[in-house]
PDB file of N, CA and C in Angstrom:
ATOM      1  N   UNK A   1       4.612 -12.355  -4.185  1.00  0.00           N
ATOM      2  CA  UNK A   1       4.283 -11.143  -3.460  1.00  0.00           C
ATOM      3  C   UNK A   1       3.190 -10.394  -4.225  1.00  0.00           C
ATOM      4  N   UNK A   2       1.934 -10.288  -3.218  1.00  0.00           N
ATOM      5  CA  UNK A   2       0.656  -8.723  -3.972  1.00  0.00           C
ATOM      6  C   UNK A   2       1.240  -7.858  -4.098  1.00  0.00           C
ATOM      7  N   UNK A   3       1.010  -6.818  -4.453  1.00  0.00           N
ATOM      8  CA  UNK A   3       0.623  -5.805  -4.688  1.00  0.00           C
ATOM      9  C   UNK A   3      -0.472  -4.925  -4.330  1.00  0.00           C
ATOM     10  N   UNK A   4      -0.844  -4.644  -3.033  1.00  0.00           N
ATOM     11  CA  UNK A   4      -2.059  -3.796  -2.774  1.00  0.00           C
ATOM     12  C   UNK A   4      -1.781  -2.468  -3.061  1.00  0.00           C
ATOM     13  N   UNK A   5      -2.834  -1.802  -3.748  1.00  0.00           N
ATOM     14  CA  UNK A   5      -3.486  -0.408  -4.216  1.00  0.00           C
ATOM     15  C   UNK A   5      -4.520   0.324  -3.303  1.00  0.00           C
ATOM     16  N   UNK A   6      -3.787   1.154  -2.600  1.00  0.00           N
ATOM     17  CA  UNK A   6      -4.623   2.083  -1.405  1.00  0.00           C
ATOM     18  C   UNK A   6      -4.991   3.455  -2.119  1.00  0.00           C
ATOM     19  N   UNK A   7      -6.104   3.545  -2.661  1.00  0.00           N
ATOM     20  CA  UNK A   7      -6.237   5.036  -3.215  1.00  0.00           C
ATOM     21  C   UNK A   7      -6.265   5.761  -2.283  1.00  0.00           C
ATOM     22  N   UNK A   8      -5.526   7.119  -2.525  1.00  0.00           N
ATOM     23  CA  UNK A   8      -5.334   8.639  -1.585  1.00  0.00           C
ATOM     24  C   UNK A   8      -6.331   9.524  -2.661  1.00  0.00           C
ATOM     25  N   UNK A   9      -6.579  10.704  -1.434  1.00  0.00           N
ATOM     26  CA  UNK A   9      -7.034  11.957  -1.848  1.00  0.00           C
ATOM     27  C   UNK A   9      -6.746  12.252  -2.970  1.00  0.00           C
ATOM     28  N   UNK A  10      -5.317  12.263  -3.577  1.00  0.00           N
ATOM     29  CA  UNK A  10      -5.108  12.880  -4.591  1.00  0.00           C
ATOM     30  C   UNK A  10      -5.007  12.339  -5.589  1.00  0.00           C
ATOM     31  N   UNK A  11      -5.534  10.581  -5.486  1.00  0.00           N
ATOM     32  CA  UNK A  11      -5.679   9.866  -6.724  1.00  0.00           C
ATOM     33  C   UNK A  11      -4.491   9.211  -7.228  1.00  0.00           C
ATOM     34  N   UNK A  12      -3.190   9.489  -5.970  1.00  0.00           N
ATOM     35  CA  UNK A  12      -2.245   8.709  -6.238  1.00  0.00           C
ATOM     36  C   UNK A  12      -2.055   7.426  -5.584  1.00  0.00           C
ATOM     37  N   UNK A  13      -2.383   5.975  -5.971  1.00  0.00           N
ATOM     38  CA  UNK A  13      -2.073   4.702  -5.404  1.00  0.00           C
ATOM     39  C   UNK A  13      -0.906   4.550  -4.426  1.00  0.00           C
ATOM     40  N   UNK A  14      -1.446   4.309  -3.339  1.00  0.00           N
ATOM     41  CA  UNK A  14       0.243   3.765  -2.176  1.00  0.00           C
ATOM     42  C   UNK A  14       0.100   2.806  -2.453  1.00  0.00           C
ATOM     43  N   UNK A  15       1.137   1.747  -2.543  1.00  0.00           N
ATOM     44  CA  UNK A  15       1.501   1.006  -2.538  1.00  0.00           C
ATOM     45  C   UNK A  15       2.195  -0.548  -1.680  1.00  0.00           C
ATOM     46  N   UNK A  16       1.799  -1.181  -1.440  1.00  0.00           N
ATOM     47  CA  UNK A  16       2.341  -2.240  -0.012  1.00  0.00           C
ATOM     48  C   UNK A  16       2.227  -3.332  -0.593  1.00  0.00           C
ATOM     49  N   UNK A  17       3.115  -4.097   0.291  1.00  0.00           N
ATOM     50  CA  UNK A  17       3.563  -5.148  -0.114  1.00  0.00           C
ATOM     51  C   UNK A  17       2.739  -6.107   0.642  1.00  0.00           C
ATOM     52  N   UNK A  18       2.167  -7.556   0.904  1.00  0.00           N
ATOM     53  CA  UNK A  18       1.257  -7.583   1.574  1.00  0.00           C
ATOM     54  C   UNK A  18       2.426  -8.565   2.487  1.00  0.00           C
ATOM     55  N   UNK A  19       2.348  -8.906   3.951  1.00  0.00           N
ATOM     56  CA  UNK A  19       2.863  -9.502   4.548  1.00  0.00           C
ATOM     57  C   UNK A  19       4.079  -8.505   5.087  1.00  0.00           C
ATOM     58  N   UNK A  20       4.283  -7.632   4.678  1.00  0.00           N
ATOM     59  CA  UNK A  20       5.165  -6.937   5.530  1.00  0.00           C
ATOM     60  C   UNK A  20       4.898  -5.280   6.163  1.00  0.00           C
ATOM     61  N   UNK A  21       3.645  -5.671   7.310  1.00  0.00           N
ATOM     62  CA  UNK A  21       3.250  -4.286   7.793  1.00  0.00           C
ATOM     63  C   UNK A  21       2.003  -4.050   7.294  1.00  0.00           C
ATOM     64  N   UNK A  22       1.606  -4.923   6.691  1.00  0.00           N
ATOM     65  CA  UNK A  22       0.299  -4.121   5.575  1.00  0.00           C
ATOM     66  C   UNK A  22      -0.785  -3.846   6.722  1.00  0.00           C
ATOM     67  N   UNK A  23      -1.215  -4.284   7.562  1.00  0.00           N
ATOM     68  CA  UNK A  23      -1.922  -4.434   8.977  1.00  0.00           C
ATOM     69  C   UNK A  23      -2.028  -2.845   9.175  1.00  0.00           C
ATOM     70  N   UNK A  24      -0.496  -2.673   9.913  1.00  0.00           N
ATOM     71  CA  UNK A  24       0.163  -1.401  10.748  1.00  0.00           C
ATOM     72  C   UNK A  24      -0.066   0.053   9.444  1.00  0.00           C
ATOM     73  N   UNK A  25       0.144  -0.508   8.170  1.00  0.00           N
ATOM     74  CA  UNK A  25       0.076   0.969   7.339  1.00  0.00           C
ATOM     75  C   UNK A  25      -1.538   0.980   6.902  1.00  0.00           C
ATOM     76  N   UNK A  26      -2.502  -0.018   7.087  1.00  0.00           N
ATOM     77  CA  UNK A  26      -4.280   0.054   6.974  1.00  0.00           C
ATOM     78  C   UNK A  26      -4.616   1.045   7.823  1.00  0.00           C
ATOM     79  N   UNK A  27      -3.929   0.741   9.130  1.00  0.00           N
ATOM     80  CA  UNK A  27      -4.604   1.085  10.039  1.00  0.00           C
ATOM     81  C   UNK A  27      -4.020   2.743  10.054  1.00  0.00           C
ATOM     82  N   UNK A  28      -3.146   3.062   9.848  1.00  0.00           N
ATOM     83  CA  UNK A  28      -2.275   4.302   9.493  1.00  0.00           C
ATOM     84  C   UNK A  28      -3.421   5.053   8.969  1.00  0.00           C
ATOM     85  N   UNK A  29      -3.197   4.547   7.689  1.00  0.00           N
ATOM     86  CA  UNK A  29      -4.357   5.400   6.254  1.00  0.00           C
ATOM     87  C   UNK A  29      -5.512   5.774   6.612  1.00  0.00           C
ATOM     88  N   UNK A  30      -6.430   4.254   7.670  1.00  0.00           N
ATOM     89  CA  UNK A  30      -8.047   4.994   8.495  1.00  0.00           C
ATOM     90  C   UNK A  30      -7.858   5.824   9.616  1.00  0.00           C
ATOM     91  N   UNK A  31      -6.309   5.977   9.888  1.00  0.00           N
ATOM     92  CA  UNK A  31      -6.782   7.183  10.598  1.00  0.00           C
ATOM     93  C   UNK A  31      -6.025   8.627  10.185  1.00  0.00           C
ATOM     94  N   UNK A  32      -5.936   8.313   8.737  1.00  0.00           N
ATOM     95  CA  UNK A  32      -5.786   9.894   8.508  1.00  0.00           C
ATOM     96  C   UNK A  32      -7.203  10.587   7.710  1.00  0.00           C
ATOM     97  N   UNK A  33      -7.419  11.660   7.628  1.00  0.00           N
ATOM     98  CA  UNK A  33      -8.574  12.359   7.522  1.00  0.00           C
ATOM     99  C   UNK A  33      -8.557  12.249   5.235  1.00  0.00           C
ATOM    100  N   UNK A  34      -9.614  11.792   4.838  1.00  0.00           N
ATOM    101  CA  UNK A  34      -9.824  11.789   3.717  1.00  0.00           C
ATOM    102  C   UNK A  34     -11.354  10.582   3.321  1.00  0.00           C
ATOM    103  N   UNK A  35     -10.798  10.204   2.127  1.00  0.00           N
ATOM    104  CA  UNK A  35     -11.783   9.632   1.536  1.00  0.00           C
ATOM    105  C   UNK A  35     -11.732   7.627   1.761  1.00  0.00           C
ATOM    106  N   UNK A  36     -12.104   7.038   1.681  1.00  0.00           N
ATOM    107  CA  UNK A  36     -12.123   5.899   1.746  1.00  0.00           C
ATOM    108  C   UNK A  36     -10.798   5.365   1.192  1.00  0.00           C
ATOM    109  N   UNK A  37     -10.728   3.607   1.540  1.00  0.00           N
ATOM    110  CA  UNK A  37      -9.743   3.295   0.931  1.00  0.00           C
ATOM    111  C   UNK A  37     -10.259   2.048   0.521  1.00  0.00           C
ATOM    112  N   UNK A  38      -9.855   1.865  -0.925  1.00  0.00           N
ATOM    113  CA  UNK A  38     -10.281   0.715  -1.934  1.00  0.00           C
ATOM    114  C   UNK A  38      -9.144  -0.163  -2.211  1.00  0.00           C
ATOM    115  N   UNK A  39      -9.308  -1.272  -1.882  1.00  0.00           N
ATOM    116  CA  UNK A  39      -8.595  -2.185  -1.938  1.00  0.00           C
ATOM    117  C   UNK A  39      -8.230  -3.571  -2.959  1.00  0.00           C
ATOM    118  N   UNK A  40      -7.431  -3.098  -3.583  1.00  0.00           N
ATOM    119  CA  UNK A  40      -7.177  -4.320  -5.151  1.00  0.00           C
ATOM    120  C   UNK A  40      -5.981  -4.988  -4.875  1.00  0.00           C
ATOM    121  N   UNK A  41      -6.410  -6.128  -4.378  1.00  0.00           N
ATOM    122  CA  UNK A  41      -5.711  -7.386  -3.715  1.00  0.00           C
ATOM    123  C   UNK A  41      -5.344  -8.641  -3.891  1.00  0.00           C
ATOM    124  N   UNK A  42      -6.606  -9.191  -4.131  1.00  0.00           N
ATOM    125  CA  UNK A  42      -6.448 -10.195  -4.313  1.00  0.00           C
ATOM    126  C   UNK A  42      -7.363 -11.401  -2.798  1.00  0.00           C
ATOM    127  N   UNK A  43      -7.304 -12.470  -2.631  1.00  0.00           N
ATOM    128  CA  UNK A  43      -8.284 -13.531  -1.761  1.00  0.00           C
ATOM    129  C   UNK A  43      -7.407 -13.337  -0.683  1.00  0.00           C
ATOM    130  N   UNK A  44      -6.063 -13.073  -0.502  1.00  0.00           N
ATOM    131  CA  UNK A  44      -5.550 -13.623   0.612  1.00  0.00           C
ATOM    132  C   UNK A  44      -5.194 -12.292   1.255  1.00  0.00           C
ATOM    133  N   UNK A  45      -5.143 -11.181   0.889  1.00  0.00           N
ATOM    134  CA  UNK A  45      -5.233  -9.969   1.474  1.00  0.00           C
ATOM    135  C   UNK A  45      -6.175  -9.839   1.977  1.00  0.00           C
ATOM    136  N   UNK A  46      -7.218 -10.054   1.230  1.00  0.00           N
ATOM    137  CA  UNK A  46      -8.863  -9.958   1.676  1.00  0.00           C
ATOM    138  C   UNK A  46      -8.904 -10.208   3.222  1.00  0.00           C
ATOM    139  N   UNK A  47      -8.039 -11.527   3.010  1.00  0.00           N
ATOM    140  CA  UNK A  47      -8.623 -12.165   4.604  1.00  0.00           C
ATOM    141  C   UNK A  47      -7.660 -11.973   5.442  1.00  0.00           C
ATOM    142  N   UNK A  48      -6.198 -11.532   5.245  1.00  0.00           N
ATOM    143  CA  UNK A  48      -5.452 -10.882   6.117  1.00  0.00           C
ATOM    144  C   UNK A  48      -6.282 -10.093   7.297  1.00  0.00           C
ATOM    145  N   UNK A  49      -6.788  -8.883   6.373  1.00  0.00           N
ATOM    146  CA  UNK A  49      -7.369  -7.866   6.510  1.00  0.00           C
ATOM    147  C   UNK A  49      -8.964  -7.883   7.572  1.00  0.00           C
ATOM    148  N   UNK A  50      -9.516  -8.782   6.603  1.00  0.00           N
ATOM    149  CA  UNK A  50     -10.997  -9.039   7.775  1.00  0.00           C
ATOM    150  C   UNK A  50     -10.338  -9.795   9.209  1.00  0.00           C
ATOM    151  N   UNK A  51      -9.609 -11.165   9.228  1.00  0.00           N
ATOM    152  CA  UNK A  51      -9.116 -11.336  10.339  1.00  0.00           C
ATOM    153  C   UNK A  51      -8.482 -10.100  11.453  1.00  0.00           C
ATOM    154  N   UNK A  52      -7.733  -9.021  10.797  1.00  0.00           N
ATOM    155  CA  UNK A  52      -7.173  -8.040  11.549  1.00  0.00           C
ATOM    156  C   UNK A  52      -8.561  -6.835  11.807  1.00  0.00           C
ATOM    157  N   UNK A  53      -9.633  -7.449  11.628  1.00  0.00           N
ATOM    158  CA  UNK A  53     -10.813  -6.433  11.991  1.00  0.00           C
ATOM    159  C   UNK A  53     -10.764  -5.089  10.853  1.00  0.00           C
ATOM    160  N   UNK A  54      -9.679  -4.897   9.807  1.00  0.00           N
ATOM    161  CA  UNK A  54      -9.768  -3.648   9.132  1.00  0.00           C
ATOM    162  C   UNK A  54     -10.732  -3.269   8.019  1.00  0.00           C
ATOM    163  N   UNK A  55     -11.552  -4.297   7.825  1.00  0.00           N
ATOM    164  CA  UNK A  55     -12.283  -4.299   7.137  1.00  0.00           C
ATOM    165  C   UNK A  55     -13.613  -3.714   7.140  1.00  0.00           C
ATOM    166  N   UNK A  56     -14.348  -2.945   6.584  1.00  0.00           N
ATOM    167  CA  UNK A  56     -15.544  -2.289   7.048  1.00  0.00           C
ATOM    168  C   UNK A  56     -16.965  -2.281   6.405  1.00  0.00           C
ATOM    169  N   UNK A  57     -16.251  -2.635   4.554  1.00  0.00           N
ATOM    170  CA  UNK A  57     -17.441  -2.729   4.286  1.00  0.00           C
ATOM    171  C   UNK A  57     -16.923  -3.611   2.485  1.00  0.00           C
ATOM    172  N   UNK A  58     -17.616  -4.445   2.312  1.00  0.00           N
ATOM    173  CA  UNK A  58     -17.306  -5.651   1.227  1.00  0.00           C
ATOM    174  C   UNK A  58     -18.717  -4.891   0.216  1.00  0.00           C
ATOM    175  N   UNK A  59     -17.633  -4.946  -1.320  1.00  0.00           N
ATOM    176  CA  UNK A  59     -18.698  -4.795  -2.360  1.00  0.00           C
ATOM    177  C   UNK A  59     -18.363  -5.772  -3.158  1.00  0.00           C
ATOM    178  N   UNK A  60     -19.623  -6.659  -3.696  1.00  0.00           N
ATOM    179  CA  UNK A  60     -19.348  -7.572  -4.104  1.00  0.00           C
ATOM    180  C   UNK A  60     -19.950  -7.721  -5.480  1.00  0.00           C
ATOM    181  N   UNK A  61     -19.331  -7.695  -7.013  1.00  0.00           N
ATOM    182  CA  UNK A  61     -20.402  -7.641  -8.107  1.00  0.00           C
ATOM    183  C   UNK A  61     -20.106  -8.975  -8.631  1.00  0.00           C
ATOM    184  N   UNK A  62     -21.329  -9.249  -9.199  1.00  0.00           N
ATOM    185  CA  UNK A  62     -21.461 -10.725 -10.152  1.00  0.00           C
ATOM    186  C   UNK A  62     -21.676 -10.353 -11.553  1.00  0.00           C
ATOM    187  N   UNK A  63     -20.774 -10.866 -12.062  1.00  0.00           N
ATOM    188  CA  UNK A  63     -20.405 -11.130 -13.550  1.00  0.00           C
ATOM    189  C   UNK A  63     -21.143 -12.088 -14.308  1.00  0.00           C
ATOM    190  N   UNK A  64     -21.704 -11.966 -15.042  1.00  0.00           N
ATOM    191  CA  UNK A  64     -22.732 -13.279 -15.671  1.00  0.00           C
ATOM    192  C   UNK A  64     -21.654 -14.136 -16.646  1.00  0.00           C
ATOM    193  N   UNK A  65     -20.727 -14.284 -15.849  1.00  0.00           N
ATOM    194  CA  UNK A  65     -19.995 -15.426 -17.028  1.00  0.00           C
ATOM    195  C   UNK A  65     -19.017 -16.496 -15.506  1.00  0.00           C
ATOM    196  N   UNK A  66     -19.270 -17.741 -16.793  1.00  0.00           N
ATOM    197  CA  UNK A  66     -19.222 -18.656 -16.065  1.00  0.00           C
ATOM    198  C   UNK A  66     -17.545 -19.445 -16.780  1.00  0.00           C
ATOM    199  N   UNK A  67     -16.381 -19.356 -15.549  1.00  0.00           N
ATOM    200  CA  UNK A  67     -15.292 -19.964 -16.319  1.00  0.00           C
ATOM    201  C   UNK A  67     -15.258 -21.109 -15.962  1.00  0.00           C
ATOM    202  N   UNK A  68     -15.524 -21.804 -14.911  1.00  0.00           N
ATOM    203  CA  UNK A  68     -15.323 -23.048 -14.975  1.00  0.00           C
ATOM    204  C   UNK A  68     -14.504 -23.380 -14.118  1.00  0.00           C
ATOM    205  N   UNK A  69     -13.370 -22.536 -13.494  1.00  0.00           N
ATOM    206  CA  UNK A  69     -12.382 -22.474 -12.553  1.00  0.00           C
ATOM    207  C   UNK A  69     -11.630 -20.818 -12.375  1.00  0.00           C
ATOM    208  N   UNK A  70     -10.860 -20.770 -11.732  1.00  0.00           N
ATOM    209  CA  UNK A  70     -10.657 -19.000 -10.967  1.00  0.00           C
ATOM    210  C   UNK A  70     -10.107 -19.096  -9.547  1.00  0.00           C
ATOM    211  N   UNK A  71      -9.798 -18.114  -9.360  1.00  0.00           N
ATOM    212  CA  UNK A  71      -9.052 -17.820  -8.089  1.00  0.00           C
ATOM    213  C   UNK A  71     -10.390 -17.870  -6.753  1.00  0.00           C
ATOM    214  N   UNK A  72      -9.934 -18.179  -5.774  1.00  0.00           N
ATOM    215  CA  UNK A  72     -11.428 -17.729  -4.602  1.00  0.00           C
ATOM    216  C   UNK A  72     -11.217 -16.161  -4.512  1.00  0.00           C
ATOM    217  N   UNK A  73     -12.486 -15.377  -4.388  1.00  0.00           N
ATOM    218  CA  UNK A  73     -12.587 -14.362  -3.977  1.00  0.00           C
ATOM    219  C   UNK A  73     -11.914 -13.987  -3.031  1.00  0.00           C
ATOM    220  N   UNK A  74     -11.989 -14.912  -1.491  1.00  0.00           N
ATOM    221  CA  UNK A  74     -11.490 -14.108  -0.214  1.00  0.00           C
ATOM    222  C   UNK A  74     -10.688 -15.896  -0.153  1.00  0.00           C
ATOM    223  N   UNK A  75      -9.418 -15.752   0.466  1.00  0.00           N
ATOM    224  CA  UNK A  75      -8.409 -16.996   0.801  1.00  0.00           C
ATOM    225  C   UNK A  75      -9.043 -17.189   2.137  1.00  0.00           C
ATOM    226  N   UNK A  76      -9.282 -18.499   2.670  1.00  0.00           N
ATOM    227  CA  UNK A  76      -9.646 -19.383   3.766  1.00  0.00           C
ATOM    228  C   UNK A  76      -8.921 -18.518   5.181  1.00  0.00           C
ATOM    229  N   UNK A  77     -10.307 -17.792   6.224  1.00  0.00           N
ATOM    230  CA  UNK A  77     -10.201 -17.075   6.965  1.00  0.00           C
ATOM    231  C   UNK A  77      -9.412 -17.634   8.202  1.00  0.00           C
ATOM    232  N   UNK A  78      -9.383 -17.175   9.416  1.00  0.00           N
ATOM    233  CA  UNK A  78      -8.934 -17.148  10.855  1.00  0.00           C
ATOM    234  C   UNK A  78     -10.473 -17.773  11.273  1.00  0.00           C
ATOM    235  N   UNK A  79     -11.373 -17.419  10.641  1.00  0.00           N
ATOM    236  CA  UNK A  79     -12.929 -17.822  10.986  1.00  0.00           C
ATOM    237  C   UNK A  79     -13.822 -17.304  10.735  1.00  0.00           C
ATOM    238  N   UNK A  80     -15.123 -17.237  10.388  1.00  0.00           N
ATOM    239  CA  UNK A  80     -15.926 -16.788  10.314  1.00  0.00           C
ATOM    240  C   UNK A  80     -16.158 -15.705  10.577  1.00  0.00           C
ATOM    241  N   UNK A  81     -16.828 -14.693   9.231  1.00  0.00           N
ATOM    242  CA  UNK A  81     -17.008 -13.341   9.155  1.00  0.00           C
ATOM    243  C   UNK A  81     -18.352 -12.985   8.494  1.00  0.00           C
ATOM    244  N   UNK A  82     -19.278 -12.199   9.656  1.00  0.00           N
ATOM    245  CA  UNK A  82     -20.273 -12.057   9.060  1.00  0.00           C
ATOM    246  C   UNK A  82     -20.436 -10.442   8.159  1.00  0.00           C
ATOM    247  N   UNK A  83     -21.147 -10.357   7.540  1.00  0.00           N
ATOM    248  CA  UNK A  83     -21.552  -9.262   6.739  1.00  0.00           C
ATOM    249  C   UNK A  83     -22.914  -8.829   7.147  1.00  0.00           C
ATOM    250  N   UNK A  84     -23.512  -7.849   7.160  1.00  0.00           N
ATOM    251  CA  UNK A  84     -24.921  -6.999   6.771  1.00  0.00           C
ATOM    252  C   UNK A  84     -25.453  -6.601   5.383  1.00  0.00           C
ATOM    253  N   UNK A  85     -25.964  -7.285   4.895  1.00  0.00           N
ATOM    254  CA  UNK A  85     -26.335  -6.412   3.663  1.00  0.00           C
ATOM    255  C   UNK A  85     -26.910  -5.230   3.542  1.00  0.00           C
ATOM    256  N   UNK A  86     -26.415  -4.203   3.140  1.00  0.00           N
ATOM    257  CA  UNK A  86     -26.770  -2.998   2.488  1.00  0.00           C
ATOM    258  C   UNK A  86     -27.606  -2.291   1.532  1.00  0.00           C
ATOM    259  N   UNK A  87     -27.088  -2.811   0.040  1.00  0.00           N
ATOM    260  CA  UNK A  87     -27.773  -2.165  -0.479  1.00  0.00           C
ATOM    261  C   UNK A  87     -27.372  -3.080  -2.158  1.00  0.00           C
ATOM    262  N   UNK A  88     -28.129  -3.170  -3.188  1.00  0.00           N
ATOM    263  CA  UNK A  88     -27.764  -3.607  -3.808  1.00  0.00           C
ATOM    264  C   UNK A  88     -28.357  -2.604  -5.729  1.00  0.00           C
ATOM    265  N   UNK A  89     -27.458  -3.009  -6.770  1.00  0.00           N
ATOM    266  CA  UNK A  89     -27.344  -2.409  -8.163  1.00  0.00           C
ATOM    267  C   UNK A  89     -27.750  -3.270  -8.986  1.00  0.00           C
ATOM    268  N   UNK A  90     -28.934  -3.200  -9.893  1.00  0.00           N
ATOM    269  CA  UNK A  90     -28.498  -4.035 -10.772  1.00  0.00           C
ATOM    270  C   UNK A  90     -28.195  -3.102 -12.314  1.00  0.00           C
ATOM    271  N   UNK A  91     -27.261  -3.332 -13.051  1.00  0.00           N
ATOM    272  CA  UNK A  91     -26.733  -2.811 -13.937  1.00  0.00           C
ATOM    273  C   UNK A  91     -27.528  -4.216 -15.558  1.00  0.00           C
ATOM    274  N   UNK A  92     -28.426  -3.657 -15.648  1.00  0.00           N
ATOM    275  CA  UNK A  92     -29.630  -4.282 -16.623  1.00  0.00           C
ATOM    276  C   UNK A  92     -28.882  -4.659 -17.712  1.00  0.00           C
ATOM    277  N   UNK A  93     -28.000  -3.980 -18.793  1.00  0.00           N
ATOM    278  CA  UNK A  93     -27.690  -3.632 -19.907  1.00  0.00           C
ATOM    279  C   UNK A  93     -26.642  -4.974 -20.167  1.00  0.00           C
ATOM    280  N   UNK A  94     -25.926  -4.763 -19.204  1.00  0.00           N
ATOM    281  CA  UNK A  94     -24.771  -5.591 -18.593  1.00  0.00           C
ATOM    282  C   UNK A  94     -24.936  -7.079 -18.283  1.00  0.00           C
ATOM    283  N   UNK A  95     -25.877  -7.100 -16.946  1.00  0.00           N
ATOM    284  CA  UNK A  95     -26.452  -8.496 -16.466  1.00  0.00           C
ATOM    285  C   UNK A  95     -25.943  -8.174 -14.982  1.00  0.00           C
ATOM    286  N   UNK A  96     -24.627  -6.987 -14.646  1.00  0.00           N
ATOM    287  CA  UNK A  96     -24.000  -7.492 -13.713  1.00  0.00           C
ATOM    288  C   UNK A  96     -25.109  -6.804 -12.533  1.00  0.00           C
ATOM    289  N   UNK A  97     -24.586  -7.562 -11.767  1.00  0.00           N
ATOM    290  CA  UNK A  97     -24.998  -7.395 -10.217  1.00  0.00           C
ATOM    291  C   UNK A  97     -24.394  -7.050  -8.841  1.00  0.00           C
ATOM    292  N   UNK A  98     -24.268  -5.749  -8.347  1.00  0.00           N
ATOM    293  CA  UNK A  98     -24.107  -5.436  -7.372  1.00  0.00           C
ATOM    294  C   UNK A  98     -23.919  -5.800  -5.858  1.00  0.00           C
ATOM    295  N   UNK A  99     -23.956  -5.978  -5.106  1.00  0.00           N
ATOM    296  CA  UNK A  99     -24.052  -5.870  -3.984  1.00  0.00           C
ATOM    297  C   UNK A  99     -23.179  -5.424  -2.450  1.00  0.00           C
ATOM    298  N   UNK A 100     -23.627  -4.642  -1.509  1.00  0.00           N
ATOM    299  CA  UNK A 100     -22.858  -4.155  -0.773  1.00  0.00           C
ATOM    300  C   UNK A 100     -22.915  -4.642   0.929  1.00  0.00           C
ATOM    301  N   UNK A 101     -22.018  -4.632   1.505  1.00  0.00           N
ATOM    302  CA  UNK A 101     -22.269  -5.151   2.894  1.00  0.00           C
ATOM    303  C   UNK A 101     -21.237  -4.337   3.683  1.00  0.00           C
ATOM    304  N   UNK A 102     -21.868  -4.191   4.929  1.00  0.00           N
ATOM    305  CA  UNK A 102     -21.070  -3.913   6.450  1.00  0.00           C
ATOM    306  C   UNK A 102     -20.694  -5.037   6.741  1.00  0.00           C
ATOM    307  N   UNK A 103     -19.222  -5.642   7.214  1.00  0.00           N
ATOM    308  CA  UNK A 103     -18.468  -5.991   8.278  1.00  0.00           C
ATOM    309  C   UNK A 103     -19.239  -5.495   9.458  1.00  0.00           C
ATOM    310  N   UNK A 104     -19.471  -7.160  10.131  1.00  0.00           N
ATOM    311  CA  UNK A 104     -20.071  -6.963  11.226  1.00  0.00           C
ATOM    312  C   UNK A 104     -18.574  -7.346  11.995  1.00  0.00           C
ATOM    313  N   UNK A 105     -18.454  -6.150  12.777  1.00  0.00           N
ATOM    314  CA  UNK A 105     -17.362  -6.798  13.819  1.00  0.00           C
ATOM    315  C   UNK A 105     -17.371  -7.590  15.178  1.00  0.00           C
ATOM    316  N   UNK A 106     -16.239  -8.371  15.399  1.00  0.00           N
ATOM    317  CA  UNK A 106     -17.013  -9.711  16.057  1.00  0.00           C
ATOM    318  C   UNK A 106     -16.612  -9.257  17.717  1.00  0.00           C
TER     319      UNK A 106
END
């Protein structure tokens, strides 16, 4: 079982379990009045989530290190999901790299 982390207004993490409701309480949270909601999940939430359309906008940074093996970013979709690119960071000092996209909804 995940663990998803929904930041609130007041900087306190809700909490959900993923597979039971997580859909029904996303959709809850975008429609109450505040600030965004950031999502620390994991690949297969990821794609829960874009399949259920709740998804709106993917930030994606690259790490200049190379392991060799790792988890997938997003777990194997319902189907194909396109993005828009936005806007992108590069953080010089670092190496890392930015990038931001809109969920194009299908």
């Amino acid at each position: 079982m995940r663990i998803v982390q929904l930041k609130q207004d007041r900087g306190q993490p809700r909490r959900l379990s993923q597979g039971h409701g997580v859909n029904r309480a996303v959709l809850a949270l975008k429609a109450e009045a505040g600030k965004d909601i950031w999502l620390y999940g994991g690949g297969r939430l990821c794609a829960t989530l874009l399949d259920a359309g709740l998804v709106d906008s993917v930030e994606i940074a690259i790490v200049p290190v190379l392991l060799g093996q790792g988890t997938p970013m997003v777990a194997p979709t319902a189907g194909r999901h396109t993005l828009r690119f936005t806007s992108q960071r590069i953080y010089a000092a670092s190496g890392i790299a930015l990038m931001a996209y809109d969920a194009v909804p299908r």
